[in-house]
C-alpha atoms as a PDB file:
ATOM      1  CA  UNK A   1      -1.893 -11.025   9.675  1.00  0.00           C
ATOM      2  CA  UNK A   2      -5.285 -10.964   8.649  1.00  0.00           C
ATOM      3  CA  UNK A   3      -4.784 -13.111   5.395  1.00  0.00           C
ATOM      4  CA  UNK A   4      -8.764 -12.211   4.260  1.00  0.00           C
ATOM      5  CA  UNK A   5      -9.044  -9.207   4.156  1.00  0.00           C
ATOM      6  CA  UNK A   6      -5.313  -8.430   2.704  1.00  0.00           C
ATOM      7  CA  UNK A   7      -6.111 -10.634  -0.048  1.00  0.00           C
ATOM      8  CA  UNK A   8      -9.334  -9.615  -1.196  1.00  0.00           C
ATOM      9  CA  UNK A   9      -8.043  -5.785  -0.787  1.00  0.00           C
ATOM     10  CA  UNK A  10      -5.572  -7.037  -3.003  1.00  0.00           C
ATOM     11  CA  UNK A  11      -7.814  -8.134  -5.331  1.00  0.00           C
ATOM     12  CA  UNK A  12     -10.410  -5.302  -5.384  1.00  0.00           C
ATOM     13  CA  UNK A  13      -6.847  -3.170  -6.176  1.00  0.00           C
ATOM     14  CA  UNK A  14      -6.003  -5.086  -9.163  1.00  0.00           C
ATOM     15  CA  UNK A  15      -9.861  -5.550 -10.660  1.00  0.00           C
ATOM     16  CA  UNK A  16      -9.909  -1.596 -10.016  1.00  0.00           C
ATOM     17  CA  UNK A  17      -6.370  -1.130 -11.552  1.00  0.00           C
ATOM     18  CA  UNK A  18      -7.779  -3.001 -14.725  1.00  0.00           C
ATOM     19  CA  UNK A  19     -10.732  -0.085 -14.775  1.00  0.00           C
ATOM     20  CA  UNK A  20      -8.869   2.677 -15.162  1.00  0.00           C
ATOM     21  CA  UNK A  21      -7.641   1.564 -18.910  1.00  0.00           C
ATOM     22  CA  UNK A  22     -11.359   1.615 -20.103  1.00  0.00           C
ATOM     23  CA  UNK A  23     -12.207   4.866 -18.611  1.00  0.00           C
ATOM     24  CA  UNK A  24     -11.011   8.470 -19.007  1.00  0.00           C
ATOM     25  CA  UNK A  25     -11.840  11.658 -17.612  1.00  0.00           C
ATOM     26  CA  UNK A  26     -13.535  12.219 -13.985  1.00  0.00           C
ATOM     27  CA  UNK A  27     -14.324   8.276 -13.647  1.00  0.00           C
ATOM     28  CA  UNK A  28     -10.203   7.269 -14.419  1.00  0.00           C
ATOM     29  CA  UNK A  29      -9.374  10.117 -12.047  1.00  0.00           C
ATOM     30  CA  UNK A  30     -11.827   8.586  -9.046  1.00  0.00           C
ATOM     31  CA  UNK A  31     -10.490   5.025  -9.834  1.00  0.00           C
ATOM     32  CA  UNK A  32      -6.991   6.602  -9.636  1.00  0.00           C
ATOM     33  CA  UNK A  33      -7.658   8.070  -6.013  1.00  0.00           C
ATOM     34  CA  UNK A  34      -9.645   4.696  -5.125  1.00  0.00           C
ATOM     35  CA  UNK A  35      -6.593   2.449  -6.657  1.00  0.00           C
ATOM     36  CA  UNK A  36      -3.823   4.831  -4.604  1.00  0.00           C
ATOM     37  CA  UNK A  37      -6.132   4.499  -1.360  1.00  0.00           C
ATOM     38  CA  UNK A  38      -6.678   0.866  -2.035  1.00  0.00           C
ATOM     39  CA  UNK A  39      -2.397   0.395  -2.100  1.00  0.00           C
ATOM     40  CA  UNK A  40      -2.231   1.985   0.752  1.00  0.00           C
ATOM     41  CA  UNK A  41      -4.542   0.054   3.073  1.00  0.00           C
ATOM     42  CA  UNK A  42      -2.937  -2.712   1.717  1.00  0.00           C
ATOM     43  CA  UNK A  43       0.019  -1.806   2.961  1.00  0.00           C
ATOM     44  CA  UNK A  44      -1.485  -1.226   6.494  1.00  0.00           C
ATOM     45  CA  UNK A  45      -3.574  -4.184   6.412  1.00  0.00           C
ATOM     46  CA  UNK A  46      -0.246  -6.700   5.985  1.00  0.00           C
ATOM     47  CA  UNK A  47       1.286  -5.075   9.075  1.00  0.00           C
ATOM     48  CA  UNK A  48      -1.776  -4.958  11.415  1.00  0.00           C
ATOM     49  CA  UNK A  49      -3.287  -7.677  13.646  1.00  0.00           C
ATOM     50  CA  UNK A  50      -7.145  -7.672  12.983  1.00  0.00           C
ATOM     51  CA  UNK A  51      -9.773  -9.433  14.987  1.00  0.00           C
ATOM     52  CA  UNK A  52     -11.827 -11.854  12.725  1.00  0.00           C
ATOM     53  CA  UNK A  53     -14.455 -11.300  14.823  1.00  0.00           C
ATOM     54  CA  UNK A  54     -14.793  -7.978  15.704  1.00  0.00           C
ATOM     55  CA  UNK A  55     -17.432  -5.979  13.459  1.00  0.00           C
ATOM     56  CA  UNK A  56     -15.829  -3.755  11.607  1.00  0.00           C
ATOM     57  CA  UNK A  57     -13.574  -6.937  10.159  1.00  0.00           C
ATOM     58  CA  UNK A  58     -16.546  -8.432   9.025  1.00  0.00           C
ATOM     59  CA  UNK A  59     -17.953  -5.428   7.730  1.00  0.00           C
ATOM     60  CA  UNK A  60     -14.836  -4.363   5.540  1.00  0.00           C
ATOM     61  CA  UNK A  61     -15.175  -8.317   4.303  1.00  0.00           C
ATOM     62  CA  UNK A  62     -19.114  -7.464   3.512  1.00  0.00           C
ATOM     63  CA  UNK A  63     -17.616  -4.382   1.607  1.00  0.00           C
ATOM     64  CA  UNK A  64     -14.773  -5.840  -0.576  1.00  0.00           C
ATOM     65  CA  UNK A  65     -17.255  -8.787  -1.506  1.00  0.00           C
ATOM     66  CA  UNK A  66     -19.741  -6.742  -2.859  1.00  0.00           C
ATOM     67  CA  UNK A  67     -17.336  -4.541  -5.230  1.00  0.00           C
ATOM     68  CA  UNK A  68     -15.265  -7.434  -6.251  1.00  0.00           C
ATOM     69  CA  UNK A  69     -18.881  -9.459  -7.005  1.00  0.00           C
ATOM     70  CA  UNK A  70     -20.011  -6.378  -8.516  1.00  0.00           C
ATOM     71  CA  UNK A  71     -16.894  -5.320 -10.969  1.00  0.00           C
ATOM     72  CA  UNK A  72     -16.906  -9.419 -11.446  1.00  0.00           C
ATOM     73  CA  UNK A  73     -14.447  -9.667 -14.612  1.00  0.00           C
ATOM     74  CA  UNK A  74     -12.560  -5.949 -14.254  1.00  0.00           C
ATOM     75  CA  UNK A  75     -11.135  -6.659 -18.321  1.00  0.00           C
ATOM     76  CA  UNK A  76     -14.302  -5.635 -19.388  1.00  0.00           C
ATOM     77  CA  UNK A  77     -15.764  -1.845 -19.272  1.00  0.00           C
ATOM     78  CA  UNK A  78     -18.270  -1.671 -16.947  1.00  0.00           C
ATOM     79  CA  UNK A  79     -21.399   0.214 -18.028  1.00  0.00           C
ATOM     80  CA  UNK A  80     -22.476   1.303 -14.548  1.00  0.00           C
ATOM     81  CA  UNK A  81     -18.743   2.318 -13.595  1.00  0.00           C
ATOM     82  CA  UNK A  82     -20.784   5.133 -11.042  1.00  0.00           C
ATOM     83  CA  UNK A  83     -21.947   2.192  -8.622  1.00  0.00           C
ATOM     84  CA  UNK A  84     -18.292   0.309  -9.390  1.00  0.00           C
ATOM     85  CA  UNK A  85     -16.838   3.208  -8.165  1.00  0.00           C
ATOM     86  CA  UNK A  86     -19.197   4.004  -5.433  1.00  0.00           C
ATOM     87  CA  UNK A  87     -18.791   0.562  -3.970  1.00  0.00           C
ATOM     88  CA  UNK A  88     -15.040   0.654  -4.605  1.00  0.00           C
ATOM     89  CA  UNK A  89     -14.900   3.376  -1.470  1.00  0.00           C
ATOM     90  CA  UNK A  90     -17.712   2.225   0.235  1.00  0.00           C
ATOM     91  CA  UNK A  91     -15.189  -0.949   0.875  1.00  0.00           C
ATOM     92  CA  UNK A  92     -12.380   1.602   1.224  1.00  0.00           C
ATOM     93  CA  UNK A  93     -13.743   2.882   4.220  1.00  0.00           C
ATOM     94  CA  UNK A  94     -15.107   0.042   5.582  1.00  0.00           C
ATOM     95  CA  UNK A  95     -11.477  -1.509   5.884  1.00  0.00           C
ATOM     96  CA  UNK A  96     -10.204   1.867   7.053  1.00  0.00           C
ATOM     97  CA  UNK A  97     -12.531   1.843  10.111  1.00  0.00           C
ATOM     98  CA  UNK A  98     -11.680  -1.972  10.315  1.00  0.00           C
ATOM     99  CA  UNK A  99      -7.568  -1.241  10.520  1.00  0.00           C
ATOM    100  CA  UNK A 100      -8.348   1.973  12.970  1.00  0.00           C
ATOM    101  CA  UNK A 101      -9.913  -1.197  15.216  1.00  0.00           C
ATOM    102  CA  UNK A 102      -6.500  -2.978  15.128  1.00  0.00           C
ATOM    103  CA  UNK A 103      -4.616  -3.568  17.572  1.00  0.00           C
END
């Protein structure tokens, strides 16, 4: 298991879970989407061997640092929720492409 990146894709879930009770309307529905995408890699990413090394792993690592750094203390509204949310699936994908690279 690639302890990593399952725990910091656990982490960007919760720290985005924690958004969506300071935001309503469009913004709480694309934190909703990014949460349920988020739980479901999660899922994936427990099951799957990943190679540390390989690219894409480091890359999806690259991604979840830079939301979590970004959305930092997720308790708090976040004035520019746009780039939160933005970097939120920027990471998605990254560890998408990373987990369609696993063996």
């Amino acid at each position: 298991m690639s302890h990593e990146l399952v725990e910091k894709t656990a982490g960007l879930t919760s720290r985005v879970s924690n958004l969506i009770i300071h935001h309503t309307g469009e913004y709480c529905r694309q934190l909703m989407e990014a949460e349920d995408r988020l739980s479901k890699l999660l899922l994936v990413a427990i099951v799957k061997e990943l190679k540390h090394e390989h690219e894409a792993y480091k890359a999806a690592l690259e991604g979840l640092n830079a939301a979590i750094e970004y959305i930092g203390d997720a308790d708090k509204a976040i004035d520019g929720i746009v780039k939160a949310i933005r970097l939120t699936n920027k990471a998605i994908n990254l560890i998408e492409k990373a987990l369609k690279k696993a063996i």
